[in-house]
PDB file of N, CA and C in Angstrom:
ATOM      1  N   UNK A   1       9.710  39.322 -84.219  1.00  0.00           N
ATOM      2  CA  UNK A   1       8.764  38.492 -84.945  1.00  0.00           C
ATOM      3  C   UNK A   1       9.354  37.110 -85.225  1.00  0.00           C
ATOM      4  N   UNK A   2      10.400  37.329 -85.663  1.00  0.00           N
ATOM      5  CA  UNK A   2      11.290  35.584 -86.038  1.00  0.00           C
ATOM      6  C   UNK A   2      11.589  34.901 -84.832  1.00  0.00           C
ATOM      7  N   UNK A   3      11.818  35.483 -83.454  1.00  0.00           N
ATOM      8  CA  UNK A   3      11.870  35.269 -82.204  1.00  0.00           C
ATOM      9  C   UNK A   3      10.680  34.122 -82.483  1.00  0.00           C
ATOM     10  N   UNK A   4       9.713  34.937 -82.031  1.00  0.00           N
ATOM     11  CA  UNK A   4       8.267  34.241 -81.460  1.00  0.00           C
ATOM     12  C   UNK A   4       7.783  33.193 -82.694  1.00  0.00           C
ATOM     13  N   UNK A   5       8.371  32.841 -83.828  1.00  0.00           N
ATOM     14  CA  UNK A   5       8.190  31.752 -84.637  1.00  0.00           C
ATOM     15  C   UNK A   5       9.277  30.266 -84.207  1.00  0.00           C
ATOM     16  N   UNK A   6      10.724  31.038 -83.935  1.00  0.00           N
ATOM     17  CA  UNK A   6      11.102  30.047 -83.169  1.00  0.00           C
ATOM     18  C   UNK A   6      10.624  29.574 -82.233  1.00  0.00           C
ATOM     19  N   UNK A   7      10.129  30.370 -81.258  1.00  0.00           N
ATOM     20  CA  UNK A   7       9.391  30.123 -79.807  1.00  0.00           C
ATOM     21  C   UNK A   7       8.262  28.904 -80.245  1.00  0.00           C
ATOM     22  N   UNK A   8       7.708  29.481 -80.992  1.00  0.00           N
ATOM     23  CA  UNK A   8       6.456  28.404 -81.575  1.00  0.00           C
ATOM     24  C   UNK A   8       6.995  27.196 -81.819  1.00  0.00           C
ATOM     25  N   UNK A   9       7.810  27.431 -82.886  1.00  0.00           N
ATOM     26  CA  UNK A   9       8.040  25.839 -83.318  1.00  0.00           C
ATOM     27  C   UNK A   9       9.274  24.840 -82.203  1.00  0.00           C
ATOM     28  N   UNK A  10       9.763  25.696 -81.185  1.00  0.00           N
ATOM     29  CA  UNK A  10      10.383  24.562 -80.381  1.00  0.00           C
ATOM     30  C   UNK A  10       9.730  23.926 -79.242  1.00  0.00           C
ATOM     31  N   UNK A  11       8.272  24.606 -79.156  1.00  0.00           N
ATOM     32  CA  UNK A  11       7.153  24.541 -78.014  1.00  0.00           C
ATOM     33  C   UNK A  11       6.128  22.888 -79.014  1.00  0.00           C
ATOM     34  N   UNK A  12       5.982  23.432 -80.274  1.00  0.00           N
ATOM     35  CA  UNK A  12       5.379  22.438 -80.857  1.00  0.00           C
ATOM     36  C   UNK A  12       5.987  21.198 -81.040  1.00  0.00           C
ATOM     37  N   UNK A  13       7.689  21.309 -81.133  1.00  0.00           N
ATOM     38  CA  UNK A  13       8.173  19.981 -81.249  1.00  0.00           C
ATOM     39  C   UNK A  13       8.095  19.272 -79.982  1.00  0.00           C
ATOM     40  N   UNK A  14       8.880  20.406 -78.963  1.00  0.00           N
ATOM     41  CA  UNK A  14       8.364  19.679 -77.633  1.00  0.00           C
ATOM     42  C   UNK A  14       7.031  18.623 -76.841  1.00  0.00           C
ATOM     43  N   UNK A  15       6.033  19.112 -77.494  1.00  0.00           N
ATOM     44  CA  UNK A  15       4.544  18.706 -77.390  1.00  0.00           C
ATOM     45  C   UNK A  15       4.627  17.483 -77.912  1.00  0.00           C
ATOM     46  N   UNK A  16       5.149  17.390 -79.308  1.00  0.00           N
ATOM     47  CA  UNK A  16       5.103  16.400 -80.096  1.00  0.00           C
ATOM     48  C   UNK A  16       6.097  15.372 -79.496  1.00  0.00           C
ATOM     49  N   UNK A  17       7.079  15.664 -79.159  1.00  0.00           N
ATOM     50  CA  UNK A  17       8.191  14.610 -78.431  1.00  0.00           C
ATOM     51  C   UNK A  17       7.768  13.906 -76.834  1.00  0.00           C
ATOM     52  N   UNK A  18       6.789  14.900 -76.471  1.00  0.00           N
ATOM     53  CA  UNK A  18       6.182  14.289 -75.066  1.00  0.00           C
ATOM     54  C   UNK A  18       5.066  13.746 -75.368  1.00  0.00           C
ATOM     55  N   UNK A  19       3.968  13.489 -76.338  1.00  0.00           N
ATOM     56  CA  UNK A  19       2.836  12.680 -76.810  1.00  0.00           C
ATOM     57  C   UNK A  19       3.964  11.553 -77.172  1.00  0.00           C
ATOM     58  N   UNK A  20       4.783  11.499 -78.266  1.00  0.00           N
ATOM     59  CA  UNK A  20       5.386  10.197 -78.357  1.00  0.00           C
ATOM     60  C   UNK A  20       5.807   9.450 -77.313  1.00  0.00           C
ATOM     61  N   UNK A  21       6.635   9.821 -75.932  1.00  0.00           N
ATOM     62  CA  UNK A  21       7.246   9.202 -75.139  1.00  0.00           C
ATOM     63  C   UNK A  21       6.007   8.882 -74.683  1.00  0.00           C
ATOM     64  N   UNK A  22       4.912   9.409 -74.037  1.00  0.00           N
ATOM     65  CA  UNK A  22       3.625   8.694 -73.492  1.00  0.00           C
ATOM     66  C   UNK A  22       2.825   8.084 -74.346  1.00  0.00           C
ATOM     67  N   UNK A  23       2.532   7.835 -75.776  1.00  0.00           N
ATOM     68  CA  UNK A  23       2.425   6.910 -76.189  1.00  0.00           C
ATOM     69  C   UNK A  23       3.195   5.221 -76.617  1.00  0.00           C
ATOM     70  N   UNK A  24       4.261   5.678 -76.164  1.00  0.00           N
ATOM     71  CA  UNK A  24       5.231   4.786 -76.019  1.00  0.00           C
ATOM     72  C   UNK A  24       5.412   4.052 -74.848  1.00  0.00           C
ATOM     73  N   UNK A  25       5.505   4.586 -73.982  1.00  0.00           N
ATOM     74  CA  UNK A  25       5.162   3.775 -72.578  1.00  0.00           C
ATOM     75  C   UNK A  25       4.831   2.864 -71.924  1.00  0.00           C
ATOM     76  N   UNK A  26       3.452   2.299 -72.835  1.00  0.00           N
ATOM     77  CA  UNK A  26       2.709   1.684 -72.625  1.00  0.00           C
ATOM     78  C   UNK A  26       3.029   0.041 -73.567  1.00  0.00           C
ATOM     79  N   UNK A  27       4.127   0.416 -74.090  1.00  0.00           N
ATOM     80  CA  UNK A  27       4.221  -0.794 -74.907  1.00  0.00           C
ATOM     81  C   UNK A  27       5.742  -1.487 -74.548  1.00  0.00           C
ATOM     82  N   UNK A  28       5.139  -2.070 -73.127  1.00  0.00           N
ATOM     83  CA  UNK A  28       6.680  -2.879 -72.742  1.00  0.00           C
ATOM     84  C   UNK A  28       6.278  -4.041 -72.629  1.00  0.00           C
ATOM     85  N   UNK A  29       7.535  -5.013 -72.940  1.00  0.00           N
ATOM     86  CA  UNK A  29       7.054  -6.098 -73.453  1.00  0.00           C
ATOM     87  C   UNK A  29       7.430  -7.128 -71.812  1.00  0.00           C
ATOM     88  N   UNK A  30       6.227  -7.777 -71.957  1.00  0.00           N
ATOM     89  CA  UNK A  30       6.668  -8.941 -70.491  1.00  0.00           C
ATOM     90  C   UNK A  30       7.416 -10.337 -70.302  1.00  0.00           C
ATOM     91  N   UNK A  31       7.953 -10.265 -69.621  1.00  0.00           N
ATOM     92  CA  UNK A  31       9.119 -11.490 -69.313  1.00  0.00           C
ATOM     93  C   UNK A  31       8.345 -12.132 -68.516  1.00  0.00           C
ATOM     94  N   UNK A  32       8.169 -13.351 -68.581  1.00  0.00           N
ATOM     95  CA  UNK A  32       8.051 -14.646 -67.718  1.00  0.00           C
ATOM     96  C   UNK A  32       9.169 -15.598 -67.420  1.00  0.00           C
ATOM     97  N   UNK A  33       8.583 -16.449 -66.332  1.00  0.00           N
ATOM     98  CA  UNK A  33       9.729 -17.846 -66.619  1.00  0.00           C
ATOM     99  C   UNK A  33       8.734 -19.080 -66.468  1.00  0.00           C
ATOM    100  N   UNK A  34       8.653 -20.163 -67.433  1.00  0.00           N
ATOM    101  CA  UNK A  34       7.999 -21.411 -67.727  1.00  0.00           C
ATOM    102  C   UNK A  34       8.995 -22.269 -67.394  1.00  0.00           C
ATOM    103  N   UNK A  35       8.009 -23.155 -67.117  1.00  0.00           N
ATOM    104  CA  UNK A  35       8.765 -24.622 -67.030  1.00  0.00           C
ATOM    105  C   UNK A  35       8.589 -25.562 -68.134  1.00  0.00           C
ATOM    106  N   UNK A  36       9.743 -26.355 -68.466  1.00  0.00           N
ATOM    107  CA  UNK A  36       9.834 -27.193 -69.861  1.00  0.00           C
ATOM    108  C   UNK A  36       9.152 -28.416 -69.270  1.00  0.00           C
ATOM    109  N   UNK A  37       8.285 -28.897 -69.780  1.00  0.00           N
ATOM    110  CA  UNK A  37       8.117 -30.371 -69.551  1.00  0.00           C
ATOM    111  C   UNK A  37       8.551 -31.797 -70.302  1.00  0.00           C
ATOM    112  N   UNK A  38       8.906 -32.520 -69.965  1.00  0.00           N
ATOM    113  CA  UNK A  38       8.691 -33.359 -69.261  1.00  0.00           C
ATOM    114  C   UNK A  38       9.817 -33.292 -67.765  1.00  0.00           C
ATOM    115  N   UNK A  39      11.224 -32.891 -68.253  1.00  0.00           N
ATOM    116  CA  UNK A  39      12.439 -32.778 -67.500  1.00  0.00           C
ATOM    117  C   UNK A  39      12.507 -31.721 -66.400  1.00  0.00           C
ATOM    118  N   UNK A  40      11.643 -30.493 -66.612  1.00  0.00           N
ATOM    119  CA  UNK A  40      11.417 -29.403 -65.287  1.00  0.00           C
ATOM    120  C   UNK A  40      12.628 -29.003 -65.756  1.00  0.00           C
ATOM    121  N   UNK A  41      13.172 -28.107 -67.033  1.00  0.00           N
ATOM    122  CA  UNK A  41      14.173 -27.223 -67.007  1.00  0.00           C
ATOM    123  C   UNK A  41      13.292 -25.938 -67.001  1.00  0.00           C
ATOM    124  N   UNK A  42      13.759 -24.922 -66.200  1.00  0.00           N
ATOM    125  CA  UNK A  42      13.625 -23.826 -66.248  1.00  0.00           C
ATOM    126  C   UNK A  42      13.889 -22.684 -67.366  1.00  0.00           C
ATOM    127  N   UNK A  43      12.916 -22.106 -68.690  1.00  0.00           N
ATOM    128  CA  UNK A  43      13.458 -20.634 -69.167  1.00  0.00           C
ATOM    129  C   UNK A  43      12.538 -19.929 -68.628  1.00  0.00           C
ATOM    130  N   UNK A  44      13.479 -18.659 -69.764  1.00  0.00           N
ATOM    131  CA  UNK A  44      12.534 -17.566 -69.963  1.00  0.00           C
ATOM    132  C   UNK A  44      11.705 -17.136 -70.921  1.00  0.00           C
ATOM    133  N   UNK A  45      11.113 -16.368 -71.391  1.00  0.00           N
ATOM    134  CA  UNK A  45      10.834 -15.889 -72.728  1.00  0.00           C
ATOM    135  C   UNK A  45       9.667 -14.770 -72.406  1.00  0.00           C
ATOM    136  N   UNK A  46       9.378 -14.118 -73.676  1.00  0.00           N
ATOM    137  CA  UNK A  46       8.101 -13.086 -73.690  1.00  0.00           C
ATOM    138  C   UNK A  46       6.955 -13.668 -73.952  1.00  0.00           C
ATOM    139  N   UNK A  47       5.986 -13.090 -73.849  1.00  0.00           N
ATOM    140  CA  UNK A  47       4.398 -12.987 -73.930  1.00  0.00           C
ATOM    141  C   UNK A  47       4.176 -12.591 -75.046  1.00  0.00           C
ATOM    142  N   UNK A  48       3.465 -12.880 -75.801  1.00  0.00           N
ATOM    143  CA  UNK A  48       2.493 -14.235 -75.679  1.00  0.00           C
ATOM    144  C   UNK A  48       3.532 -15.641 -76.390  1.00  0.00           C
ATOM    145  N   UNK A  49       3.719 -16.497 -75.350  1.00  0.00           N
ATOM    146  CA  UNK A  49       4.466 -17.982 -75.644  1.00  0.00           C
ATOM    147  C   UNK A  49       3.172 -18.728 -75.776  1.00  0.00           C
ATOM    148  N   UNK A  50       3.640 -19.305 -76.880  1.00  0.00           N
ATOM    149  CA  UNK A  50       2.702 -20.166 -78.009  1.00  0.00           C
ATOM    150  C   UNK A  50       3.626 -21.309 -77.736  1.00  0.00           C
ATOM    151  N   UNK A  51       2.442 -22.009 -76.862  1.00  0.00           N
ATOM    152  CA  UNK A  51       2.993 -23.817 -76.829  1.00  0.00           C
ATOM    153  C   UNK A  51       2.283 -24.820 -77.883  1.00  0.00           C
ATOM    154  N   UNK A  52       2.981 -25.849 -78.255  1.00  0.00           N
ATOM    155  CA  UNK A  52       2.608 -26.746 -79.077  1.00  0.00           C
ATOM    156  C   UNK A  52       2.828 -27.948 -78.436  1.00  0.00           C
ATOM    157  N   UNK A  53       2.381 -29.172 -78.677  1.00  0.00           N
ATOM    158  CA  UNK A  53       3.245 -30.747 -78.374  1.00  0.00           C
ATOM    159  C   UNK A  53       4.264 -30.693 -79.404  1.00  0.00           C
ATOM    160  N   UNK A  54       5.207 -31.028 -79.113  1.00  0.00           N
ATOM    161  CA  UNK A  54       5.818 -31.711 -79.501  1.00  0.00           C
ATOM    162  C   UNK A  54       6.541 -32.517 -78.985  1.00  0.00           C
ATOM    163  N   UNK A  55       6.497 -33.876 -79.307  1.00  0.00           N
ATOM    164  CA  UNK A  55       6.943 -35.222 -78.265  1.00  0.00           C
ATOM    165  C   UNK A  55       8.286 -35.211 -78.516  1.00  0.00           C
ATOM    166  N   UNK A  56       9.061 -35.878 -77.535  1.00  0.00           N
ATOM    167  CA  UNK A  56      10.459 -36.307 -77.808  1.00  0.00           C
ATOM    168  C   UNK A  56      10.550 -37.017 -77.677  1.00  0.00           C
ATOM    169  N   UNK A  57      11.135 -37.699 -78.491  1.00  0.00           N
ATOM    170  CA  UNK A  57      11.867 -39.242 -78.820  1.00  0.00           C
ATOM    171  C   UNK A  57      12.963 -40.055 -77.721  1.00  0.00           C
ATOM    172  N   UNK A  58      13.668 -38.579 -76.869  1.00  0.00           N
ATOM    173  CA  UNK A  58      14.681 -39.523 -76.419  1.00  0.00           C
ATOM    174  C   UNK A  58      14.904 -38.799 -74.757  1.00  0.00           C
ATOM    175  N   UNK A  59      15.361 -38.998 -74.442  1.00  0.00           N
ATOM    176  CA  UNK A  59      15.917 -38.373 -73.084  1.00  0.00           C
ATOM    177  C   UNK A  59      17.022 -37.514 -73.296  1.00  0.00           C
ATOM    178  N   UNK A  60      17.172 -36.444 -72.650  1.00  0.00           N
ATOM    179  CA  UNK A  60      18.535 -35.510 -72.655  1.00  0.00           C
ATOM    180  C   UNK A  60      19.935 -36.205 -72.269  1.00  0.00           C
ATOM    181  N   UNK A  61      20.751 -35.712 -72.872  1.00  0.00           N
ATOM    182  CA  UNK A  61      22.519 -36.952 -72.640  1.00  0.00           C
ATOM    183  C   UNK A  61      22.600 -36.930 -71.084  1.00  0.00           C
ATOM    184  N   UNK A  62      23.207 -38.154 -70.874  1.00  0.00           N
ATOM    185  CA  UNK A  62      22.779 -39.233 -69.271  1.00  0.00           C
ATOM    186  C   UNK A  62      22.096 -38.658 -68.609  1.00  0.00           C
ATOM    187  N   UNK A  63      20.964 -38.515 -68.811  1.00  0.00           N
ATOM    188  CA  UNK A  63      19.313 -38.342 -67.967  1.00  0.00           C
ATOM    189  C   UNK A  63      19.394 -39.730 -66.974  1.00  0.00           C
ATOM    190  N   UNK A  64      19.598 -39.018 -65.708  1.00  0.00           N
ATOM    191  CA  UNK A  64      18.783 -37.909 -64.472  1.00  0.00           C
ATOM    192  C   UNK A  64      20.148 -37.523 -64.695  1.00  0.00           C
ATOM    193  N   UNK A  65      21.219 -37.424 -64.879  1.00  0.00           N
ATOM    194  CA  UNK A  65      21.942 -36.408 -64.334  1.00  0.00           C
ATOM    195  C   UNK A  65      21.858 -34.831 -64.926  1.00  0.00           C
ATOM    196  N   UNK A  66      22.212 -34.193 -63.965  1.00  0.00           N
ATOM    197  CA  UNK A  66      22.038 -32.672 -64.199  1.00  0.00           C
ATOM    198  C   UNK A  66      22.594 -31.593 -63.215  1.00  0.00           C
ATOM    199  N   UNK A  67      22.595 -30.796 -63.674  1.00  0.00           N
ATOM    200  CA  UNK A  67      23.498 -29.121 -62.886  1.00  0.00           C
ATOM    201  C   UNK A  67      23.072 -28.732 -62.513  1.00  0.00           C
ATOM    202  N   UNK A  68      23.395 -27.930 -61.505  1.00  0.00           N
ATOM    203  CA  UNK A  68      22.348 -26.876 -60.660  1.00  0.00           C
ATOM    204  C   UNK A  68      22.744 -25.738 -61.689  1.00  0.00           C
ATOM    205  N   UNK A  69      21.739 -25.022 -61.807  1.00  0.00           N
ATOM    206  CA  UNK A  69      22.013 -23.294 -62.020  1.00  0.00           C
ATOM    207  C   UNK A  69      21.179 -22.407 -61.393  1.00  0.00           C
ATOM    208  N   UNK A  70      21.446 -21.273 -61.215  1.00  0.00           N
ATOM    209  CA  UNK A  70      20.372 -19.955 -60.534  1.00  0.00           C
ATOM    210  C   UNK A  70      19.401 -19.465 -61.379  1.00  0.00           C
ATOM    211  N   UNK A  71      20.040 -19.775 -63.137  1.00  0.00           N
ATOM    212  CA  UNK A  71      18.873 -18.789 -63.700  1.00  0.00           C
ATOM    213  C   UNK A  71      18.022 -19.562 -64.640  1.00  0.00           C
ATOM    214  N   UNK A  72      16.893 -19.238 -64.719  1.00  0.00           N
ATOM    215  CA  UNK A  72      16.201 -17.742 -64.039  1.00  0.00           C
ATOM    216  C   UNK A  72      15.495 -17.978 -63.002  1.00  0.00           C
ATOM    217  N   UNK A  73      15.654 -18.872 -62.697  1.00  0.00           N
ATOM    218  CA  UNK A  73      15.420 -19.621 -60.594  1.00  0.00           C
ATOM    219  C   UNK A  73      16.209 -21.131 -60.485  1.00  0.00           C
ATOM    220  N   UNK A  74      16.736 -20.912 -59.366  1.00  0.00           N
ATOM    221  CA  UNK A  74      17.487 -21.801 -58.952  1.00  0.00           C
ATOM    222  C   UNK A  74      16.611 -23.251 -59.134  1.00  0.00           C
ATOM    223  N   UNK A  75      17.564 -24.527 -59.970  1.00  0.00           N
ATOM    224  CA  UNK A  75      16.812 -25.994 -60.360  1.00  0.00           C
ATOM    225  C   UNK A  75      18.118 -26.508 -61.012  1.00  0.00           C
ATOM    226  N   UNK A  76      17.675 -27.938 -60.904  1.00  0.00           N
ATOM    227  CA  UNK A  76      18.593 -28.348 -61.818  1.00  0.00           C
ATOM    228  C   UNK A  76      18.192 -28.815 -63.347  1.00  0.00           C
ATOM    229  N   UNK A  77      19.553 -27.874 -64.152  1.00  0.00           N
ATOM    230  CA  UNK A  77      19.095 -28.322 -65.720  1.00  0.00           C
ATOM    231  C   UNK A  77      19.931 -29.533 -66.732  1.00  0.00           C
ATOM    232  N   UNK A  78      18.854 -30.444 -66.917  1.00  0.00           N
ATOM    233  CA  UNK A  78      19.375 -31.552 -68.097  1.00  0.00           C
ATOM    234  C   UNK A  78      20.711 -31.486 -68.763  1.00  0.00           C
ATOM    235  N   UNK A  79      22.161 -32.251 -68.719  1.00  0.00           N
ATOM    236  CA  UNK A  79      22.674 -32.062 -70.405  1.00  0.00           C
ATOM    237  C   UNK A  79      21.772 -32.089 -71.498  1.00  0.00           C
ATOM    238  N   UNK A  80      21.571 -30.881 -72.125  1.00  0.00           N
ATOM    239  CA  UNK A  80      21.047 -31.025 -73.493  1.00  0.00           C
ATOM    240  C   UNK A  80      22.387 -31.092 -74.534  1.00  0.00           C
TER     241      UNK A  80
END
């Protein structure tokens, strides 16, 4: 009899631990990559990216010069 109560309750947690992982699933979060304007530096960031203006006053330190890098796609980025 105490058998088949364990039986029960490791069948019910089980149930319960596989509804969570499939309700879980579904909530992965997405990566993009944007481009900065005015200079074309390349990031990254998640969804939903909330853009605003905001102007800049000045140019990045000795603008045009700049580095190549690969990430997160190969460009060249500003001294900031």
């Amino acid at each position: 009899m105490k058998n088949k109560h364990i039986t029960n309750l490791w069948l019910c947690c089980l149930i319960i631990f596989l509804l969570i992982l499939i309700v879980n699933q579904n909530n992965k979060e997405g990566w993009f990559v944007y481009q900065q304007l005015p200079y074309g530096n390349y990031y990254n960031g998640s969804e939903p990216k909330s853009f605003y203006s905001r102007p800049i006053y000045r140019k990045p330190y000795m603008y045009p010069v700049c580095h190549r890098v690969e990430y997160p796609v190969p460009h060249c980025r500003t001294l900031d």
